[in-house]
C-alpha atoms as a PDB file:
ATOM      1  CA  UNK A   1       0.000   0.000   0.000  1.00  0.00           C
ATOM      2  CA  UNK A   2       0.944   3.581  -1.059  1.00  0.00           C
ATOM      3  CA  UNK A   3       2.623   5.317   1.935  1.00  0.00           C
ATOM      4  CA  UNK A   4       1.267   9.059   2.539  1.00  0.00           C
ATOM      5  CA  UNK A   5       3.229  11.076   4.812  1.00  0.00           C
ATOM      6  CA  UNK A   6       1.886  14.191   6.875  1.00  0.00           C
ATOM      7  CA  UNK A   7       3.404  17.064   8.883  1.00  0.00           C
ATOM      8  CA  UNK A   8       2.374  20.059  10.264  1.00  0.00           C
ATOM      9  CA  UNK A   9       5.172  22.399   9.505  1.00  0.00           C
ATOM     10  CA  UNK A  10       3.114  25.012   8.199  1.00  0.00           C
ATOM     11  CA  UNK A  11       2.696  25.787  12.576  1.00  0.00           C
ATOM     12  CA  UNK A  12       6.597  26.647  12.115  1.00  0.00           C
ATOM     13  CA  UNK A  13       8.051  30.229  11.296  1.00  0.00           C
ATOM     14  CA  UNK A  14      10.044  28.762   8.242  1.00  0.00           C
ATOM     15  CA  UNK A  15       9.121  25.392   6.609  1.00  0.00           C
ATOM     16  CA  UNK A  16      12.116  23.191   6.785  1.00  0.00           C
ATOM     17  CA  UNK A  17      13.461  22.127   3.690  1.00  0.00           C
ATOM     18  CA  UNK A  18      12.600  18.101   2.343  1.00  0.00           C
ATOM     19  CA  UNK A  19      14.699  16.927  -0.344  1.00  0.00           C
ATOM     20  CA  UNK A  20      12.744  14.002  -0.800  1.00  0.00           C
ATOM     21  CA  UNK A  21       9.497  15.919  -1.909  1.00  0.00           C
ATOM     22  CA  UNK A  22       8.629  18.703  -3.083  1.00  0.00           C
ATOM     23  CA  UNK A  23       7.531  22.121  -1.434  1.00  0.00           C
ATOM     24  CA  UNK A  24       3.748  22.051  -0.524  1.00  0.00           C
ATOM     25  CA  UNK A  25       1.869  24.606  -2.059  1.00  0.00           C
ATOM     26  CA  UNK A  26      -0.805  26.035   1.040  1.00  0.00           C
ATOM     27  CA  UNK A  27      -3.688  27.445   0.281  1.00  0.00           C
ATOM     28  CA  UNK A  28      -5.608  29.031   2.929  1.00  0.00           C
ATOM     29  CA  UNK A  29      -9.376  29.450   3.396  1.00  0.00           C
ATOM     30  CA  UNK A  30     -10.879  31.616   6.501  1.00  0.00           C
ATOM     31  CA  UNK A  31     -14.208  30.394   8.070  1.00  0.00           C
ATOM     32  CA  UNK A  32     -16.760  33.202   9.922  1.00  0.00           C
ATOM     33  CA  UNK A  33     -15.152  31.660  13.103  1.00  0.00           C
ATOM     34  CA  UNK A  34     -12.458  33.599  15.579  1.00  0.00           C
ATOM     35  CA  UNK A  35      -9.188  33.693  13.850  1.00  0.00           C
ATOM     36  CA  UNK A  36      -6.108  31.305  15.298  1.00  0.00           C
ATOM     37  CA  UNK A  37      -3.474  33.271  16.929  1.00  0.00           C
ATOM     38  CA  UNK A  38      -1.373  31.800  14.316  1.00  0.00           C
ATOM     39  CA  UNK A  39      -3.246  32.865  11.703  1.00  0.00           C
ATOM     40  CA  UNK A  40      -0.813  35.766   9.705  1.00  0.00           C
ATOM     41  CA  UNK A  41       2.029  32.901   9.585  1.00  0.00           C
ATOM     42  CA  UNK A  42      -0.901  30.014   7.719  1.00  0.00           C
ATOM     43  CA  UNK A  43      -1.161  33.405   6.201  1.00  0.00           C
ATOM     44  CA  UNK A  44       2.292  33.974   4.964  1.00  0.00           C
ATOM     45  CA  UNK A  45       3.077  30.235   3.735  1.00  0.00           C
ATOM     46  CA  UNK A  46       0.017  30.193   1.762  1.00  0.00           C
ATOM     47  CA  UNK A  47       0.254  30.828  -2.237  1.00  0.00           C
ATOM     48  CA  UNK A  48      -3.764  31.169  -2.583  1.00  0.00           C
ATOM     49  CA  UNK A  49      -5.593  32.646   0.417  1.00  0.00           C
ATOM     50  CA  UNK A  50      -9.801  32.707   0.233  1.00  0.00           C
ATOM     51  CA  UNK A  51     -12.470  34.304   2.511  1.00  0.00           C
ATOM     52  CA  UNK A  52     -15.497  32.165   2.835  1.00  0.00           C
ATOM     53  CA  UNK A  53     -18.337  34.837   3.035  1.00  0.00           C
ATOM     54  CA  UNK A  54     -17.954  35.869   6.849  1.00  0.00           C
ATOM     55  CA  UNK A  55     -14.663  34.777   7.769  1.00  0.00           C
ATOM     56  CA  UNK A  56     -13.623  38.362   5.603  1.00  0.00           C
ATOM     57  CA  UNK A  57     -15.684  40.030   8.197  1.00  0.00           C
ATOM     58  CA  UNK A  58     -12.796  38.183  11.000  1.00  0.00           C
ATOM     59  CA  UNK A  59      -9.575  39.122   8.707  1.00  0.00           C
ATOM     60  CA  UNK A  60     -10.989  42.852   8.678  1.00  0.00           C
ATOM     61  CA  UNK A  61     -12.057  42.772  12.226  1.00  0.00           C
ATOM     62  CA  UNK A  62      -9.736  40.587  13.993  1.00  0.00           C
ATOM     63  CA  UNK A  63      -6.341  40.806  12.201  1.00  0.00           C
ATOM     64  CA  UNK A  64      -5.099  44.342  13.581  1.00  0.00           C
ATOM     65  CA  UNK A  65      -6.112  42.689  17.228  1.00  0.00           C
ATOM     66  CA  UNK A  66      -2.908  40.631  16.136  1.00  0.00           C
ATOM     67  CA  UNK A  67      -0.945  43.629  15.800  1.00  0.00           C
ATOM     68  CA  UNK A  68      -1.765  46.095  18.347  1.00  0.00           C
ATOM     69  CA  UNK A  69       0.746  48.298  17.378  1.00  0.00           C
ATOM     70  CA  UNK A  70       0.322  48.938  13.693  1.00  0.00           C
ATOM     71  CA  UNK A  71      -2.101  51.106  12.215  1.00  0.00           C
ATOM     72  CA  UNK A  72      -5.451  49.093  11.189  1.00  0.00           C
ATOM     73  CA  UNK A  73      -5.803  50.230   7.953  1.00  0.00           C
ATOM     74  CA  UNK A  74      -2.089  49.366   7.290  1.00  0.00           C
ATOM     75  CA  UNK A  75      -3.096  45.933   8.456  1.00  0.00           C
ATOM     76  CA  UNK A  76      -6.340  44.967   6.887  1.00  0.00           C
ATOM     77  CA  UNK A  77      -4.423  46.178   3.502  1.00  0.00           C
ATOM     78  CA  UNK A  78      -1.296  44.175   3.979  1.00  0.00           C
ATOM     79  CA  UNK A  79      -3.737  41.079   4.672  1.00  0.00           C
ATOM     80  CA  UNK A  80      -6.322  41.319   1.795  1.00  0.00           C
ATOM     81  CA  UNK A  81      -7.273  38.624   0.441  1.00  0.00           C
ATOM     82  CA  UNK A  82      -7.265  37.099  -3.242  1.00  0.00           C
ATOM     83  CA  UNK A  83     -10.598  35.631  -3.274  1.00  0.00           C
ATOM     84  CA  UNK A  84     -13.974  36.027  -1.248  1.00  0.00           C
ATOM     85  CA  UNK A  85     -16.221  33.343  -1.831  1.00  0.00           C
ATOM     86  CA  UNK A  86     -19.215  31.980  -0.824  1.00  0.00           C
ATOM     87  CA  UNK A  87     -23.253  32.606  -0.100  1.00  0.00           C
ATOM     88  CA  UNK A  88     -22.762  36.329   0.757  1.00  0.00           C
ATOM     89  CA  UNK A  89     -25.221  36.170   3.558  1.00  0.00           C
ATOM     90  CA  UNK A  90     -22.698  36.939   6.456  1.00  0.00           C
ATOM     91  CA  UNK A  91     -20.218  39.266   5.085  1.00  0.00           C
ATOM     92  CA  UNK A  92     -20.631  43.279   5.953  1.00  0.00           C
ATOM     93  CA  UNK A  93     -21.334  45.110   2.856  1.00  0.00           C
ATOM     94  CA  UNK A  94     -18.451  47.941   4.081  1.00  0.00           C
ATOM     95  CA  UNK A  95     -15.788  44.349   4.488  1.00  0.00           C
ATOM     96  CA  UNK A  96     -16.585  43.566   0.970  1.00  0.00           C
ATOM     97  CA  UNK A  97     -16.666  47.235  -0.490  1.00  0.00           C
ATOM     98  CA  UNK A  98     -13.524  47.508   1.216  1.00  0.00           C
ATOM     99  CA  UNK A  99     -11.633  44.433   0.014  1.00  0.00           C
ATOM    100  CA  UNK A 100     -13.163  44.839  -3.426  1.00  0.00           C
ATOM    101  CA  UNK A 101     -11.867  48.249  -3.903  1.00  0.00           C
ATOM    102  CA  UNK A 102      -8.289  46.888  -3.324  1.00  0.00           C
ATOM    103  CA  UNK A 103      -8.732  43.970  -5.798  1.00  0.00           C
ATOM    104  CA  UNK A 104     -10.232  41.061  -4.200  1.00  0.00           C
ATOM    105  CA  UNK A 105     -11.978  38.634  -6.508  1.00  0.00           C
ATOM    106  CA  UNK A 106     -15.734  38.548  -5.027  1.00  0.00           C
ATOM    107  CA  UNK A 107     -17.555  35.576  -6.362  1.00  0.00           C
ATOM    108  CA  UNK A 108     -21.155  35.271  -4.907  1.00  0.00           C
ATOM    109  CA  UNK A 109     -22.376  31.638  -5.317  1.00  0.00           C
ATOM    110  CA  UNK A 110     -25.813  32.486  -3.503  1.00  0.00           C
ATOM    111  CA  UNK A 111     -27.550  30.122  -6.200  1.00  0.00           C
ATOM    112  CA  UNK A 112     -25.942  27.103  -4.400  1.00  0.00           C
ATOM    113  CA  UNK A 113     -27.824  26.014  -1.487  1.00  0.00           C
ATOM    114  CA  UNK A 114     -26.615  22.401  -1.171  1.00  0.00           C
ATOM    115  CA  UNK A 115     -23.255  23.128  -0.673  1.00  0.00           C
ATOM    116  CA  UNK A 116     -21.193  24.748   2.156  1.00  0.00           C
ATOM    117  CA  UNK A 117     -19.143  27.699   1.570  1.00  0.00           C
ATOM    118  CA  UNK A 118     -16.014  25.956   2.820  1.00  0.00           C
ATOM    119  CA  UNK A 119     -17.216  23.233   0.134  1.00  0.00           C
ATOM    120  CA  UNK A 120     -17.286  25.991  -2.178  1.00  0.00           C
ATOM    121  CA  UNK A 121     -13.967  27.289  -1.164  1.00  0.00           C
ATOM    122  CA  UNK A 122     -12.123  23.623  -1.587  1.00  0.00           C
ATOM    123  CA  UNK A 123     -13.614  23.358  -5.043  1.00  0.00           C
ATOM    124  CA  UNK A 124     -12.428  26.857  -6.166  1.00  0.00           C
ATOM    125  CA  UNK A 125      -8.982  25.846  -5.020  1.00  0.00           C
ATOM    126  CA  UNK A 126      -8.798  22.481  -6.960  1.00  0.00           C
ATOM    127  CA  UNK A 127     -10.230  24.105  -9.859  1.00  0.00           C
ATOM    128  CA  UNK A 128      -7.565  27.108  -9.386  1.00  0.00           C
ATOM    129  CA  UNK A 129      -4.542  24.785  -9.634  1.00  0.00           C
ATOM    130  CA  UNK A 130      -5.548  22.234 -12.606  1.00  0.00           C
ATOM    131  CA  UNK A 131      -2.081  21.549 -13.268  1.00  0.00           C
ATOM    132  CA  UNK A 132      -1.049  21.135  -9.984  1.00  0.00           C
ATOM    133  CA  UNK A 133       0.147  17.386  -8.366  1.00  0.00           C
ATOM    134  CA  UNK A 134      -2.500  17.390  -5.867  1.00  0.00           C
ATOM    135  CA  UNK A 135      -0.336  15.269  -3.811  1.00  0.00           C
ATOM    136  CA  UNK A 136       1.693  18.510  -2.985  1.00  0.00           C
ATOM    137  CA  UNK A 137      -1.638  20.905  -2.092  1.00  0.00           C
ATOM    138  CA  UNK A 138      -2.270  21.279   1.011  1.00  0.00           C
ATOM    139  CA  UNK A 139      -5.707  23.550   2.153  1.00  0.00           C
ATOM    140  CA  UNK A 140      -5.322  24.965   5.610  1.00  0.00           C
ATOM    141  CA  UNK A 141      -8.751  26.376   6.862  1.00  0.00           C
ATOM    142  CA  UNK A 142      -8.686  28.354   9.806  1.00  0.00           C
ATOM    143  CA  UNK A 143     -11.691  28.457  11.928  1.00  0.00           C
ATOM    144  CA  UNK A 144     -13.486  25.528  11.065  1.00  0.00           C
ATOM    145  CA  UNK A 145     -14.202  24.333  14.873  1.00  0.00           C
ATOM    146  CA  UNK A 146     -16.565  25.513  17.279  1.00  0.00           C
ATOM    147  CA  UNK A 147     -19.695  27.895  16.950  1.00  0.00           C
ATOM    148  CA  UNK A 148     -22.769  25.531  15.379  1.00  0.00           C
ATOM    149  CA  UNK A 149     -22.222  22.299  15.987  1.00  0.00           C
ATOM    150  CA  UNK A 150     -24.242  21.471  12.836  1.00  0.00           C
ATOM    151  CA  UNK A 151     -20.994  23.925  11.072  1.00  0.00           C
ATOM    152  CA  UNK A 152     -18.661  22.101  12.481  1.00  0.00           C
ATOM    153  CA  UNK A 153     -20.361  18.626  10.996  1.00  0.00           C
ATOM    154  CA  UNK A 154     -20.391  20.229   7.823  1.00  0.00           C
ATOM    155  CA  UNK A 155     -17.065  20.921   8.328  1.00  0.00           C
ATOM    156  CA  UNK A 156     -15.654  17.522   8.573  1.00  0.00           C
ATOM    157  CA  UNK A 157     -17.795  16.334   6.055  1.00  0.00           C
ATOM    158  CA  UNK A 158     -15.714  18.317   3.464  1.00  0.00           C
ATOM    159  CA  UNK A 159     -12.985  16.271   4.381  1.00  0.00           C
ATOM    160  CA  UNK A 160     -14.737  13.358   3.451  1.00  0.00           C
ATOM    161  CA  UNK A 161     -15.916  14.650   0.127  1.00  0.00           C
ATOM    162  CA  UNK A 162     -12.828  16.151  -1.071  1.00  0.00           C
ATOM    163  CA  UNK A 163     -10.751  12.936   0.484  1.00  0.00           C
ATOM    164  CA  UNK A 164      -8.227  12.541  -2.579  1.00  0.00           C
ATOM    165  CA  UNK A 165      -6.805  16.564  -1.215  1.00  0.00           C
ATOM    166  CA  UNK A 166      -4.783  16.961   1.933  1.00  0.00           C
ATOM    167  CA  UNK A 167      -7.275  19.573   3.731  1.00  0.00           C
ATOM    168  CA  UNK A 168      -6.628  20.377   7.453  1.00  0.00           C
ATOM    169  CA  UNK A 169      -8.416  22.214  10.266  1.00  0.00           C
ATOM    170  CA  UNK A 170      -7.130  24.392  12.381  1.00  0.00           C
ATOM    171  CA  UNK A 171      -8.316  25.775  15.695  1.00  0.00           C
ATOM    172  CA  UNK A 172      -6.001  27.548  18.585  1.00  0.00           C
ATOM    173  CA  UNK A 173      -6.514  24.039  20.049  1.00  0.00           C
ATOM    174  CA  UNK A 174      -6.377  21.335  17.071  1.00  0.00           C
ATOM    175  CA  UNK A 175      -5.381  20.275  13.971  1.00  0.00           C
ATOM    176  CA  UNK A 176      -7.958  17.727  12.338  1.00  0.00           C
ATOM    177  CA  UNK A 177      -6.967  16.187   9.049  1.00  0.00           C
ATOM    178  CA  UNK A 178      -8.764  12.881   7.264  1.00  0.00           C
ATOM    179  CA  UNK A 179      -6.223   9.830   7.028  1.00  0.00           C
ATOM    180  CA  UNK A 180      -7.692   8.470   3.551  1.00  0.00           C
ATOM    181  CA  UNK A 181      -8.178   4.521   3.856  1.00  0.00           C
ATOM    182  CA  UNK A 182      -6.367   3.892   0.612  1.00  0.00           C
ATOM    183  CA  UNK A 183      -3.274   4.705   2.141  1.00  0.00           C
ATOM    184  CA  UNK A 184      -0.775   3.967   4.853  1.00  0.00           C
ATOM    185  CA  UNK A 185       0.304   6.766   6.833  1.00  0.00           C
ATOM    186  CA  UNK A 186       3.330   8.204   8.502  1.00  0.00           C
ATOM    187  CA  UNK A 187       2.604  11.465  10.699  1.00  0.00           C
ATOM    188  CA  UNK A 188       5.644  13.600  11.375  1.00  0.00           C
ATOM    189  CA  UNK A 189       5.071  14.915  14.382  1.00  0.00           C
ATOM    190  CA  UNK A 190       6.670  18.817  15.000  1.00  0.00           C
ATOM    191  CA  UNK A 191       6.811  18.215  18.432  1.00  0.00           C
ATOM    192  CA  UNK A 192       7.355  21.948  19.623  1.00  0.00           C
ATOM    193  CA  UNK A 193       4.152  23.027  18.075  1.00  0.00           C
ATOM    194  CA  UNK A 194       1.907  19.729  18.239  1.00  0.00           C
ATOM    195  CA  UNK A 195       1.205  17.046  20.780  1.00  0.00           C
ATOM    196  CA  UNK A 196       1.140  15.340  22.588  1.00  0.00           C
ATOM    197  CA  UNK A 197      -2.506  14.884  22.818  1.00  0.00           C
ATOM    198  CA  UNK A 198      -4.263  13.196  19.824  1.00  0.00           C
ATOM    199  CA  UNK A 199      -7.059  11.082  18.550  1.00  0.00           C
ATOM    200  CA  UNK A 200      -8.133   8.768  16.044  1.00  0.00           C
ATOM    201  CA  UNK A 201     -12.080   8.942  14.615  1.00  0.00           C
ATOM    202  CA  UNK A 202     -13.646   6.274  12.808  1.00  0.00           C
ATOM    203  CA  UNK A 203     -16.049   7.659  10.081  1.00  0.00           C
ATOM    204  CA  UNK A 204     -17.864   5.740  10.528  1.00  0.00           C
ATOM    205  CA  UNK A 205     -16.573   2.197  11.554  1.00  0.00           C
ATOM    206  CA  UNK A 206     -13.164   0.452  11.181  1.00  0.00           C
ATOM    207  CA  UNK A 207     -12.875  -3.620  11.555  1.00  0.00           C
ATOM    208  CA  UNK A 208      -8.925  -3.295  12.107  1.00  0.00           C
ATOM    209  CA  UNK A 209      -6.532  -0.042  12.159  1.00  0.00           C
ATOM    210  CA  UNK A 210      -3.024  -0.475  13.855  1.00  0.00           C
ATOM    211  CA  UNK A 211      -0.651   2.053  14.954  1.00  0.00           C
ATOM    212  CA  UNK A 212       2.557   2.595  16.108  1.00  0.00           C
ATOM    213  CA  UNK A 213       4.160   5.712  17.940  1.00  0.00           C
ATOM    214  CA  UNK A 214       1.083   6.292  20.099  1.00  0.00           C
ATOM    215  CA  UNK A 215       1.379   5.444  24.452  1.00  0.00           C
ATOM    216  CA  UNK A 216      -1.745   2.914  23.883  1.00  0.00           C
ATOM    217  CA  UNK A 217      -1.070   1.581  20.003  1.00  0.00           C
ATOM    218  CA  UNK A 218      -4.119  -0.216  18.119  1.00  0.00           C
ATOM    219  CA  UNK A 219      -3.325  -3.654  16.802  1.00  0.00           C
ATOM    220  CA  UNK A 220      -5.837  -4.613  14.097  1.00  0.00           C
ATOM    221  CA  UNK A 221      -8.576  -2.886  16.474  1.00  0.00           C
ATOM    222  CA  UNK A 222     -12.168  -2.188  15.542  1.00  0.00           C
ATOM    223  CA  UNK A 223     -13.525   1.395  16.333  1.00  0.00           C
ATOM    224  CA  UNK A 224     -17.292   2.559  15.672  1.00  0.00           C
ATOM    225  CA  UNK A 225     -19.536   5.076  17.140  1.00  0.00           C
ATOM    226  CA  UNK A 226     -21.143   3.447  19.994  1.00  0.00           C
ATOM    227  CA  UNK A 227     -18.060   1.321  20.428  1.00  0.00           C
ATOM    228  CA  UNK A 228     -14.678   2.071  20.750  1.00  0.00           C
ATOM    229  CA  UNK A 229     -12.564   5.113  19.556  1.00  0.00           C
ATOM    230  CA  UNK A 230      -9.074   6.262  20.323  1.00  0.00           C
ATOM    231  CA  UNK A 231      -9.841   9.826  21.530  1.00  0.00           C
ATOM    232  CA  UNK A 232      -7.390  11.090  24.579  1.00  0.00           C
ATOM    233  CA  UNK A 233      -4.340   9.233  23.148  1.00  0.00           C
ATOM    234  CA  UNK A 234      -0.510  10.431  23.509  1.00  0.00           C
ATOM    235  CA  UNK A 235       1.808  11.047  20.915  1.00  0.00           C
ATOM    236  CA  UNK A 236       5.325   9.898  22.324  1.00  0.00           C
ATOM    237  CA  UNK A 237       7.520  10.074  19.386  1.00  0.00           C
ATOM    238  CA  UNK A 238       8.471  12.021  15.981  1.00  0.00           C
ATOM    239  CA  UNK A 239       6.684   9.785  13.600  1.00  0.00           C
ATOM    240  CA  UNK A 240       3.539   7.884  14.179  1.00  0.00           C
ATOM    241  CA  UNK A 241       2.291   5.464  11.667  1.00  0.00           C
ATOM    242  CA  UNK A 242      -1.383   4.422  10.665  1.00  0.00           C
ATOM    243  CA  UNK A 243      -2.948   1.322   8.638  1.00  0.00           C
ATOM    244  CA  UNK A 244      -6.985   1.102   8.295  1.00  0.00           C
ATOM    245  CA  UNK A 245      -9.270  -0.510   6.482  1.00  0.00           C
ATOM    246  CA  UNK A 246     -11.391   2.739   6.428  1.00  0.00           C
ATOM    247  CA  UNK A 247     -11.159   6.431   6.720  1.00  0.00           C
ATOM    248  CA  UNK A 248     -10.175   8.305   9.983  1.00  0.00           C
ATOM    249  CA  UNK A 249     -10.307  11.418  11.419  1.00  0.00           C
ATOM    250  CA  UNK A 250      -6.363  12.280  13.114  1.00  0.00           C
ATOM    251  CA  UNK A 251      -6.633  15.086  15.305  1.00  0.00           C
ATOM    252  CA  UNK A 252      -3.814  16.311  17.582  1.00  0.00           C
ATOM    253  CA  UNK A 253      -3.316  19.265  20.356  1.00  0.00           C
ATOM    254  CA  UNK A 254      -1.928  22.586  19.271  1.00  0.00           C
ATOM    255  CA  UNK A 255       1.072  24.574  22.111  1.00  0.00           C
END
């Protein structure tokens, strides 16, 4: 089986460099949800960076809280971003006036009902980069835990549709990525951003997933809702490793 590896080195100041792949290219995507403290450094590693309808309404609002010395306006300019997408039923009309005068692609896709504007978001992206090996994409979306619970569920259900792209969700607390049961998987765990708490989510039953690099390993274990799932685990090394026979949810603790 096909090994996919993972890492969360977009948490550091500079991505280290891996001669044995290629650069990722990050795109970023902004829910209506308060921003990560980390937030301008997802910002500066990302290539492509997208507003879902309110989350513009956070970058204008809640990006000069992250500088409290700067000038605002300085701020929100520096941090504009490419593309606002979505239902347009959340975003200010003075946000998007403001980030349309500087340039910012506004597509309203009010028509679509069925979809979720982070769905909307991931779609724009792979559409974006056609020519792209989506092997080396990688969609960081800030804010897409808490609030609604029934947002949140909507949330991780992306992950599920789009499960052939790396997409990962970030919160001041977690990261929460989809391990894709077609592969095996090595984690590489940046220990002085990550850790050591983490969990591993059935969606929504596995007969047998083993691990190693965890303080209670599976061997061939079945998880299911109602059953048993690895939540409150330990990470205790660099590299953890995953096998499944269907597709989980790895989340670990953010420092």
């Amino acid at each position: 089986m096909e090994v996919m590896s993972h890492s969360s080195a977009f948490l550091l100041p500079t991505i280290p460099a891996d001669h044995r792949h290629p650069q990722p290219y990050y795109a970023l995507v902004v829910l209506n949800q308060n921003l990560p403290r980390f937030t301008p450094l997802l910002w500066n590693h990302a290539q492509l960076r997208l507003c879902a309808d309110g989350g513009a309404n956070r970058v204008y609002d809640e990006m000069p809280l992250l500088f409290p010395q700067e000038d605002p306006s300085h701020v929100r300019t520096r941090y504009k971003p490419d593309v606002i997408k979505g239902d347009m039923d959340s975003i200010r009309t003075e946000v998007l006036d403001f980030y349309a005068n500087l340039g910012t692609k506004i597509l309203d896709e009010s028509q679509d009902q069925d979809t979720t504007d982070l769905h909307k978001c991931v779609a724009y992206i792979r559409d974006f980069t056609p020519n792209l090996d989506k092997s080396n994409l990688c969609i960081l979306v800030a804010g897409a835990l808490g609030g609604r619970f029934d947002h949140t569920i909507g949330n991780l259900n992306v992950l599920c549709v789009f499960s052939n792209l790396r997409i990962i969700l970030i919160t001041d607390e977690s990261l929460v990525r989809l391990l894709p049961r077609t592969h095996r998987h090595e984690i590489h765990i940046q220990s002085s951003v990550e850790g050591p708490h983490c969990g591993l989510i059935p969606f929504p039953l596995s007969k047998s997933t083993t691990t190693t690099g965890l303080e209670w390993d599976l061997t061939n274990t079945e998880m299911r809702f109602g059953g048993l799932i690895s939540t409150s685990n330990v990470v205790k090394g660099e590299k953890i490793t995953v096998e499944s026979d269907a597709d989980l949810i790895w989340t670990t603790s953010v420092k």
